[in-house]
PDB file of N, CA and C in Angstrom:
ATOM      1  N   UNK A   1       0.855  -1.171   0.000  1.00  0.00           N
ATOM      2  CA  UNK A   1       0.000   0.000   0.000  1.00  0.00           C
ATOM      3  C   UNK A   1       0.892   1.221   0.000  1.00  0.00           C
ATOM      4  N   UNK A   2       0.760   2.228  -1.127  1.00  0.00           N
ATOM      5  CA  UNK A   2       1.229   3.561  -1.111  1.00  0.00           C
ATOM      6  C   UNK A   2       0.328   4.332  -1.071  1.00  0.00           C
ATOM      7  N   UNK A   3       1.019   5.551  -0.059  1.00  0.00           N
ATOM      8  CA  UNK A   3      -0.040   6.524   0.140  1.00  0.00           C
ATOM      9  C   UNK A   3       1.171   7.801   0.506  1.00  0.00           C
ATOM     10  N   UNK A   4       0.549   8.689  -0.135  1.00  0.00           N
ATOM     11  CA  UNK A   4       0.974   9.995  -0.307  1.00  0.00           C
ATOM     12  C   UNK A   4       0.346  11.152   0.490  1.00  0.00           C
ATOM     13  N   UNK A   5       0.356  11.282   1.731  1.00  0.00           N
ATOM     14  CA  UNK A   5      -0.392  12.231   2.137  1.00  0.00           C
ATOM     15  C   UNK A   5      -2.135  11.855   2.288  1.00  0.00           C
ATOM     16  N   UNK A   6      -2.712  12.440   1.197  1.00  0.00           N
ATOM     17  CA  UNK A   6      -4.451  12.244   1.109  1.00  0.00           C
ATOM     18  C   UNK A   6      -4.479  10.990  -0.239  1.00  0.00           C
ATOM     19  N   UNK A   7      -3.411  11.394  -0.950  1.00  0.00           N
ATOM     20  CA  UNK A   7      -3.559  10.160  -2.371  1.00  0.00           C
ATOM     21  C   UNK A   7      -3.476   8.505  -1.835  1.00  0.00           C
ATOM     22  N   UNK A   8      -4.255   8.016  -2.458  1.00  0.00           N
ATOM     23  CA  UNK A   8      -4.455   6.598  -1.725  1.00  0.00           C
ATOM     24  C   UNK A   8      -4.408   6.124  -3.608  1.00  0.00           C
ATOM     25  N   UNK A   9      -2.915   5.227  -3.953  1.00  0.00           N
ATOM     26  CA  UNK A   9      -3.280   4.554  -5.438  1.00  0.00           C
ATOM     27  C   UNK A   9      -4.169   3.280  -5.335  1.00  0.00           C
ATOM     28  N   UNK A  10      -5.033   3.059  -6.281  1.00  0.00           N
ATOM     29  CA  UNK A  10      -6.210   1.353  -6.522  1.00  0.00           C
ATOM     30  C   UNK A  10      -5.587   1.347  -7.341  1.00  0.00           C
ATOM     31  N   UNK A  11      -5.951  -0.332  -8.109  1.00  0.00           N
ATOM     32  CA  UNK A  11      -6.226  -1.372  -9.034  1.00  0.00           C
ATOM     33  C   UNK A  11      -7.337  -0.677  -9.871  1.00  0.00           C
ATOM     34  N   UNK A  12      -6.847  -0.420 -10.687  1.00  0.00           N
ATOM     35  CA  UNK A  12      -8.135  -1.117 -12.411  1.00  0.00           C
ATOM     36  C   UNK A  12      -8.035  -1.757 -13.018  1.00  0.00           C
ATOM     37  N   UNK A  13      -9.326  -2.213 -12.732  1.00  0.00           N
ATOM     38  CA  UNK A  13      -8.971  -3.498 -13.908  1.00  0.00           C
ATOM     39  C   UNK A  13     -10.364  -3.126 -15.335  1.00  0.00           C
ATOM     40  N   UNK A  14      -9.497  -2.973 -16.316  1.00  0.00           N
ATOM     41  CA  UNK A  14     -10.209  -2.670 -17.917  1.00  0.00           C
ATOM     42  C   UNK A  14     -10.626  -3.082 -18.716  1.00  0.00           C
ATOM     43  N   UNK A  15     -11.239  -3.175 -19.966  1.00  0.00           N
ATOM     44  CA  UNK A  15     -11.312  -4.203 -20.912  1.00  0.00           C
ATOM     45  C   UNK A  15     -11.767  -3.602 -22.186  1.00  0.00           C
ATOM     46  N   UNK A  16     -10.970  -3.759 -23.316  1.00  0.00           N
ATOM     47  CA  UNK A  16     -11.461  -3.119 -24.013  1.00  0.00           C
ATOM     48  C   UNK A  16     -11.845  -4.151 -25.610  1.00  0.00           C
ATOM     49  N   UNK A  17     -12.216  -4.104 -26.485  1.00  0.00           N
ATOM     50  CA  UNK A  17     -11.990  -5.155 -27.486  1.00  0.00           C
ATOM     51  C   UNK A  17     -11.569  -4.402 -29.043  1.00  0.00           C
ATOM     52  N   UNK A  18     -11.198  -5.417 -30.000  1.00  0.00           N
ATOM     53  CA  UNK A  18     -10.906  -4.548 -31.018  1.00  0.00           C
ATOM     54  C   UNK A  18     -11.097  -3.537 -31.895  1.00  0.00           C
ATOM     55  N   UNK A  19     -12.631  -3.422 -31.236  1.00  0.00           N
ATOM     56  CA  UNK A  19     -13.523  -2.877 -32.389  1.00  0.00           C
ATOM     57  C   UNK A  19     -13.741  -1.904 -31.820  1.00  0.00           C
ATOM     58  N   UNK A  20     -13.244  -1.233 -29.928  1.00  0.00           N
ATOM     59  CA  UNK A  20     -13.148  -0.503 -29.709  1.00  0.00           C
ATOM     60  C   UNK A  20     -14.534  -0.085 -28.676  1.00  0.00           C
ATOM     61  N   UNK A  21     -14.894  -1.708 -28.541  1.00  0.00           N
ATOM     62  CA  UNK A  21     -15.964  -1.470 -27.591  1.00  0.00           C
ATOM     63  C   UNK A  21     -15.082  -2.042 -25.935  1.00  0.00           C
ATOM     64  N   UNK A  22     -16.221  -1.266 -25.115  1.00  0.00           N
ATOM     65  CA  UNK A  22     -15.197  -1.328 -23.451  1.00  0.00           C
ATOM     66  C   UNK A  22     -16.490  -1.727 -22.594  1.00  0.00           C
ATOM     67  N   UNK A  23     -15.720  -2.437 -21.542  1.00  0.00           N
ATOM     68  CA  UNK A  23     -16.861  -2.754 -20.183  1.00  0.00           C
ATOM     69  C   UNK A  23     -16.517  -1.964 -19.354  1.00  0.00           C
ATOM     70  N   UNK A  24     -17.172  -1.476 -18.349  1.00  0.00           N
ATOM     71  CA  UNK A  24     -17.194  -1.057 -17.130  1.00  0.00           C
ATOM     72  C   UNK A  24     -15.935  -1.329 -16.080  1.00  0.00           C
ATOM     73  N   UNK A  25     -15.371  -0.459 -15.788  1.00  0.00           N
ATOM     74  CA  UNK A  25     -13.927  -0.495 -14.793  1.00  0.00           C
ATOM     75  C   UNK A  25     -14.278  -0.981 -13.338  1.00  0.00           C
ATOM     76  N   UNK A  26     -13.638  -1.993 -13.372  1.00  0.00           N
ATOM     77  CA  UNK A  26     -13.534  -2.104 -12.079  1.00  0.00           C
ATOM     78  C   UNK A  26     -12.282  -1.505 -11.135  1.00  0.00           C
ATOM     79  N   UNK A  27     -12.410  -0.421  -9.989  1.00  0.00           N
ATOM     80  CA  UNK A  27     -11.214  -0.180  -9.030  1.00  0.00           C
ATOM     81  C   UNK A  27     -11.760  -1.221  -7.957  1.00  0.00           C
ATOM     82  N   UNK A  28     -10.298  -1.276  -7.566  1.00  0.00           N
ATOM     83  CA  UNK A  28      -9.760  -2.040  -6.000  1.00  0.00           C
ATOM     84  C   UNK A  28      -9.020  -1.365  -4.988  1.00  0.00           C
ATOM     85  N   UNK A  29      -9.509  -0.526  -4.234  1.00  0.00           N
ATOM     86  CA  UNK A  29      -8.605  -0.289  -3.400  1.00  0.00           C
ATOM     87  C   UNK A  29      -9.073  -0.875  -1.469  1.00  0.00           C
ATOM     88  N   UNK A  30      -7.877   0.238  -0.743  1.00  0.00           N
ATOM     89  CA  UNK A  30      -8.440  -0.984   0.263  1.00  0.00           C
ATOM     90  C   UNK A  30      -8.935  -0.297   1.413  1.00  0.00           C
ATOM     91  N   UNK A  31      -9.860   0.773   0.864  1.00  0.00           N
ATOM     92  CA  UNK A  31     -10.497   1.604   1.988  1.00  0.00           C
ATOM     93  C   UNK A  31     -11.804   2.150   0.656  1.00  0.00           C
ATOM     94  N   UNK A  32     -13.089   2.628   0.749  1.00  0.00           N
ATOM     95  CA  UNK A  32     -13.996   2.547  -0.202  1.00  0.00           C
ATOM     96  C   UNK A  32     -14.441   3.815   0.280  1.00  0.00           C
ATOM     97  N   UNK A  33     -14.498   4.995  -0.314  1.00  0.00           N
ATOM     98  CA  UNK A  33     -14.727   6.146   0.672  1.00  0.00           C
ATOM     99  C   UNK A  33     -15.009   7.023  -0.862  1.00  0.00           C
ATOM    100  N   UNK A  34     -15.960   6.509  -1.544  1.00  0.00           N
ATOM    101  CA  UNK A  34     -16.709   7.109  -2.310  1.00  0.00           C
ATOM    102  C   UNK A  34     -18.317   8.058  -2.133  1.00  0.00           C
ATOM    103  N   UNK A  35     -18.420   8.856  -2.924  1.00  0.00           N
ATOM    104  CA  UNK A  35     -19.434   9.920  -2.975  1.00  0.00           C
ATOM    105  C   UNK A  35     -20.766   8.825  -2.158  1.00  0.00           C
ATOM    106  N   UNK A  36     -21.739   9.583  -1.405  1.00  0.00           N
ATOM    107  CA  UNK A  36     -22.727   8.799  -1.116  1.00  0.00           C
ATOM    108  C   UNK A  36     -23.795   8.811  -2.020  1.00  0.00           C
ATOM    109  N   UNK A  37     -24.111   7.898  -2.300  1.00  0.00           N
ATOM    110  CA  UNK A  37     -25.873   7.435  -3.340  1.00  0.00           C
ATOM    111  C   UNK A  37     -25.167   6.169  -4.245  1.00  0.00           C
ATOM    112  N   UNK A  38     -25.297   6.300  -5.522  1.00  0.00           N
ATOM    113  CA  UNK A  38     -25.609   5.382  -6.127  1.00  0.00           C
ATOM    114  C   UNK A  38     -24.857   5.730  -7.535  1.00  0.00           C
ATOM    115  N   UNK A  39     -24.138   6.376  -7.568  1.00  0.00           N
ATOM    116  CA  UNK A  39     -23.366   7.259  -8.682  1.00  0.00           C
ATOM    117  C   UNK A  39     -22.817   6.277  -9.559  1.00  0.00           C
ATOM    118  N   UNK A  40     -22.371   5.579  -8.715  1.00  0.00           N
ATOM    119  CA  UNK A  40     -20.799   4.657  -9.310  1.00  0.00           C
ATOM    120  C   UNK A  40     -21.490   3.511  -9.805  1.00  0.00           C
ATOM    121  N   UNK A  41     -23.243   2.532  -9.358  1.00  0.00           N
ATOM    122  CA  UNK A  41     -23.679   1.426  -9.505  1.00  0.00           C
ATOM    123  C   UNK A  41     -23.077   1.283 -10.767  1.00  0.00           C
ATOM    124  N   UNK A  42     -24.017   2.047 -12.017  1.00  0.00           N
ATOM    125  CA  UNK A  42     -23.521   1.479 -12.957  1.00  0.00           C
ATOM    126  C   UNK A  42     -22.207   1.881 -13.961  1.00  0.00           C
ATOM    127  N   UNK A  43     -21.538   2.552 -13.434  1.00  0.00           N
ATOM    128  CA  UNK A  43     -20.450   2.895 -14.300  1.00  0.00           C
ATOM    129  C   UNK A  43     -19.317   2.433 -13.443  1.00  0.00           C
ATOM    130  N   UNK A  44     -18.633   1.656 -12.621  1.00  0.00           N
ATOM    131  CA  UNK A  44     -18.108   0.747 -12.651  1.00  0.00           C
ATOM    132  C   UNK A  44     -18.601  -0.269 -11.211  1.00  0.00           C
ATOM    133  N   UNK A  45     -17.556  -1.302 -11.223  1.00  0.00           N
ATOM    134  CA  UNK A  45     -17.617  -1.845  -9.815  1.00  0.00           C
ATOM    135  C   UNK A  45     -16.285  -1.072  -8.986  1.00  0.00           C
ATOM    136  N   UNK A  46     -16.564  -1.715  -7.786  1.00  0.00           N
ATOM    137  CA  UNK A  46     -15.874  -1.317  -7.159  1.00  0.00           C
ATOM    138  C   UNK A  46     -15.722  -2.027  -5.584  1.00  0.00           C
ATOM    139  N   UNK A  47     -14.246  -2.926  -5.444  1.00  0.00           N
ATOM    140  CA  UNK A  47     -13.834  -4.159  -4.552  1.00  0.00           C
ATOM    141  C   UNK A  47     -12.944  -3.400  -3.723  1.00  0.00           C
ATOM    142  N   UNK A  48     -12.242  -4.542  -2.240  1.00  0.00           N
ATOM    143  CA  UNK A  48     -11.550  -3.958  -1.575  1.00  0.00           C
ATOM    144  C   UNK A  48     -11.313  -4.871  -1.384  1.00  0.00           C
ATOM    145  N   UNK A  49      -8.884  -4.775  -0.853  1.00  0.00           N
ATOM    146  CA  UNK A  49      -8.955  -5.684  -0.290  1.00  0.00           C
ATOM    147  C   UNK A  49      -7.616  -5.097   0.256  1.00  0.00           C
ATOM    148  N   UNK A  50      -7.197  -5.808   1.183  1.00  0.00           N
ATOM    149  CA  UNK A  50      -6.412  -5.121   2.594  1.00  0.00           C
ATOM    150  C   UNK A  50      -5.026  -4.208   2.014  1.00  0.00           C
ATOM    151  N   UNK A  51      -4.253  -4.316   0.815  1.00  0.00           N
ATOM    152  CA  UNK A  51      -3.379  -3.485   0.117  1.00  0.00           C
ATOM    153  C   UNK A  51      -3.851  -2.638  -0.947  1.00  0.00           C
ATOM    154  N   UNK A  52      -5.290  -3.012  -1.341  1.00  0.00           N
ATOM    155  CA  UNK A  52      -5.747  -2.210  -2.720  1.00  0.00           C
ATOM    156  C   UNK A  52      -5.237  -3.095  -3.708  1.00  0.00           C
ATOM    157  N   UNK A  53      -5.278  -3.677  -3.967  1.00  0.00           N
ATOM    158  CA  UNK A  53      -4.431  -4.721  -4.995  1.00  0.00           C
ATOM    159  C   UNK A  53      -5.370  -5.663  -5.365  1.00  0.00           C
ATOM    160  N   UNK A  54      -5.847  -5.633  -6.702  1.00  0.00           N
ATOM    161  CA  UNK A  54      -6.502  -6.746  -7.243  1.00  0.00           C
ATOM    162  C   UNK A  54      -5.472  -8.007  -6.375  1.00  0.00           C
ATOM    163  N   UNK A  55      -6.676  -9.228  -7.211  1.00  0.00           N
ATOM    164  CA  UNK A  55      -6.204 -10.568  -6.205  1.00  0.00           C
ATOM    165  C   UNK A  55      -7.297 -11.889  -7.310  1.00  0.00           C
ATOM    166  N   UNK A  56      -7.106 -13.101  -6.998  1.00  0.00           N
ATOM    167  CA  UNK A  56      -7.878 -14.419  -7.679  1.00  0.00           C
ATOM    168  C   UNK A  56      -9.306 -14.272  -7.521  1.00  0.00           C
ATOM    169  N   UNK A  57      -9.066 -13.488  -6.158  1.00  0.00           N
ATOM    170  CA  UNK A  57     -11.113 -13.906  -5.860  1.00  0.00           C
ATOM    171  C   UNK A  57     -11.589 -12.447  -6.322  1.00  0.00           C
ATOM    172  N   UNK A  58     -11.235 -11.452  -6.227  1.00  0.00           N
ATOM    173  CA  UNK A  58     -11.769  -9.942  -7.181  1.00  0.00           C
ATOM    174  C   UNK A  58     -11.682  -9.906  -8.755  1.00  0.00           C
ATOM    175  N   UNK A  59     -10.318 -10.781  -9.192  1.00  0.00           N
ATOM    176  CA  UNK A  59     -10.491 -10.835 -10.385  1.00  0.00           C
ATOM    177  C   UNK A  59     -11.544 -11.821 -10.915  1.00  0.00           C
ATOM    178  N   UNK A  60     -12.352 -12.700 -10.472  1.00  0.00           N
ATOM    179  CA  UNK A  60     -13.000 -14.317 -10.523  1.00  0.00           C
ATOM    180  C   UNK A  60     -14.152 -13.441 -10.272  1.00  0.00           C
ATOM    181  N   UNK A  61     -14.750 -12.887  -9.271  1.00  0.00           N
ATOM    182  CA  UNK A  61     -16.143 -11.737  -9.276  1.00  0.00           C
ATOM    183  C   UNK A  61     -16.006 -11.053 -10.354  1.00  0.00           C
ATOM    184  N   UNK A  62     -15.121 -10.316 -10.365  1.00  0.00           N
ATOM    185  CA  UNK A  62     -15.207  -9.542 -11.937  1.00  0.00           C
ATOM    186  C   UNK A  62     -15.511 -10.067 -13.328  1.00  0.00           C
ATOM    187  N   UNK A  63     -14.878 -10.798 -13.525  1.00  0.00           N
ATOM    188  CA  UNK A  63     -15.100 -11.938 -14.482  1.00  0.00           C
ATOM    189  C   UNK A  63     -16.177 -12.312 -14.341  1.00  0.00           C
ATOM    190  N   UNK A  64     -17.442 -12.645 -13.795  1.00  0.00           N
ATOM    191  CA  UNK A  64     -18.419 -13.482 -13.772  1.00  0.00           C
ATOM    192  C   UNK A  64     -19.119 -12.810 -13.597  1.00  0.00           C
ATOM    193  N   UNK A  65     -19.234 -11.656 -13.009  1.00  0.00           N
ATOM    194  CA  UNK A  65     -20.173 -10.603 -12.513  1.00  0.00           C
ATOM    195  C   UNK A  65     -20.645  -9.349 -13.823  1.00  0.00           C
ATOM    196  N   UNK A  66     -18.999  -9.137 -14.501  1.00  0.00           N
ATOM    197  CA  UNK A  66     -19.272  -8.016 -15.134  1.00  0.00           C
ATOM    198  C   UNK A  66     -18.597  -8.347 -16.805  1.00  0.00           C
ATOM    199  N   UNK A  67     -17.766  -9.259 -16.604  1.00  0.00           N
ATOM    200  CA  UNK A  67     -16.994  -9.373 -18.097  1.00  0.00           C
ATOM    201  C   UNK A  67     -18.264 -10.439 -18.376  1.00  0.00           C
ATOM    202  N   UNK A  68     -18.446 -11.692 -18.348  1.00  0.00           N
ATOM    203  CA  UNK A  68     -19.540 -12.480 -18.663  1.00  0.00           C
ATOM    204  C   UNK A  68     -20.373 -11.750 -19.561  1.00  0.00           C
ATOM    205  N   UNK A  69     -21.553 -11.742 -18.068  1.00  0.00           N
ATOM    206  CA  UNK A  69     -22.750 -10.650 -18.638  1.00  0.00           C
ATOM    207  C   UNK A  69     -22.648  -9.659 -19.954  1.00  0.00           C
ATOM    208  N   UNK A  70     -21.346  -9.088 -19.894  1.00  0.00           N
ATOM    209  CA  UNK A  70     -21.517  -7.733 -20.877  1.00  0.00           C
ATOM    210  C   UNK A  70     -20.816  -8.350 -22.118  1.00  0.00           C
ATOM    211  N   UNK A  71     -20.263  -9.137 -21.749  1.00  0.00           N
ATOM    212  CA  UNK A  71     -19.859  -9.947 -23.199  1.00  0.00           C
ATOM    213  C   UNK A  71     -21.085 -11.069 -24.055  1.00  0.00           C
ATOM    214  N   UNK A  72     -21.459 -11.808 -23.429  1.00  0.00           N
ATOM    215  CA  UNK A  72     -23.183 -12.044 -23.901  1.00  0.00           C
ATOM    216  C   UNK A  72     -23.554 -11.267 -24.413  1.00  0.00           C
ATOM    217  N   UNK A  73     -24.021 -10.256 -23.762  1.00  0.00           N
ATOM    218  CA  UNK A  73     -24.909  -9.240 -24.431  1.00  0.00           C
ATOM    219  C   UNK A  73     -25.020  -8.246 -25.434  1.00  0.00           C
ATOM    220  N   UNK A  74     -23.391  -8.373 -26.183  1.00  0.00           N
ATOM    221  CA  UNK A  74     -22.993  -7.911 -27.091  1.00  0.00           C
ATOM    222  C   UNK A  74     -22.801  -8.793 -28.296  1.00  0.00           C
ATOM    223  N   UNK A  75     -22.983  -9.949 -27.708  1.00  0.00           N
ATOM    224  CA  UNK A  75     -22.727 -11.330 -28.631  1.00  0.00           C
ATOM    225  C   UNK A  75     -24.039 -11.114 -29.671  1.00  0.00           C
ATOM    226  N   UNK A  76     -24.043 -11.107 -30.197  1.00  0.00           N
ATOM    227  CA  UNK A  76     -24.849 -10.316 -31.631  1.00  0.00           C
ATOM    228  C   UNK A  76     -25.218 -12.079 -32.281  1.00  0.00           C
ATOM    229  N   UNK A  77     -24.273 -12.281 -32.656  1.00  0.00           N
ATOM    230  CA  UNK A  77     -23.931 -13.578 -33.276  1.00  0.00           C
ATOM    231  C   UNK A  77     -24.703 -14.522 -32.695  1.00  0.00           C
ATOM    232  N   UNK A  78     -23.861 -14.728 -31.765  1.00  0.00           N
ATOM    233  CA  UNK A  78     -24.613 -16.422 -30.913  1.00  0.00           C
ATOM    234  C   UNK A  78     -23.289 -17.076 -31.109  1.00  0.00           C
ATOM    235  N   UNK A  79     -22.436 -16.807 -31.854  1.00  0.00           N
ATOM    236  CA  UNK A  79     -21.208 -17.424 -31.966  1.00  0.00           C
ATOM    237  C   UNK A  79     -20.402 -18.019 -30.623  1.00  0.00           C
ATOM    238  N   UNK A  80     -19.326 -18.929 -30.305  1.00  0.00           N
ATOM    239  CA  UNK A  80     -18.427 -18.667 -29.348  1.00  0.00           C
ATOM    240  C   UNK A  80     -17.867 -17.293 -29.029  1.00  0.00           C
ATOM    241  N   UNK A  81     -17.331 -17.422 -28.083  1.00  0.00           N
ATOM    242  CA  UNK A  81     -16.717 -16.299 -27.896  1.00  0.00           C
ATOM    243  C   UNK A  81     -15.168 -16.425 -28.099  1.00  0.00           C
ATOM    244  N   UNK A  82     -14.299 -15.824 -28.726  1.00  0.00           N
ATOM    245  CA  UNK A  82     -12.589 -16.342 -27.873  1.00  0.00           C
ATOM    246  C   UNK A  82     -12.421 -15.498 -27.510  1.00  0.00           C
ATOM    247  N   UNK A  83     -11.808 -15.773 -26.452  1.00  0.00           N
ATOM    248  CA  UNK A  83     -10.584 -14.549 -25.683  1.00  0.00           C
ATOM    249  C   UNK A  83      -9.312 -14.963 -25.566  1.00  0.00           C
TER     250      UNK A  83
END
């Protein structure tokens, strides 16, 4: 964990594809001290874990929670997917 005074650095984790379409960002850090309401629901997620540092089980929620879903739903085709 680095911290600078008030600056606290997170994890993003991104995704973008060739064609220039993107999912929703997930940050990780390891204190959550965002705006109050509901701002952030859908424009990204947002995990914690004791250094701020993505990890197996944030990246494995992410994946299933938000890459999945939004990759389906762009699946036009019906095709496989590769990644």
């Amino acid at each position: 964990r680095f911290i600078v005074e008030t600056i606290e650095l997170v994890t993003i984790i991104e995704c973008m594809s060739a064609d220039g379409g993107s999912i929703a960002p997930g940050f990780v850090t390891s204190t959550v001290e965002f705006p109050p309401g509901d701002c952030f629901d859908n424009l990204c997620g947002v995990g914690t874990s004791p250094n701020g540092w993505t990890n197996d089980c944030i990246c494995k929620n992410w994946f299933e929670h938000t890459f999945i879903p939004k990759a389906m739903a762009q699946n036009q085709s019906g095709k496989l997917i590769l990644l």
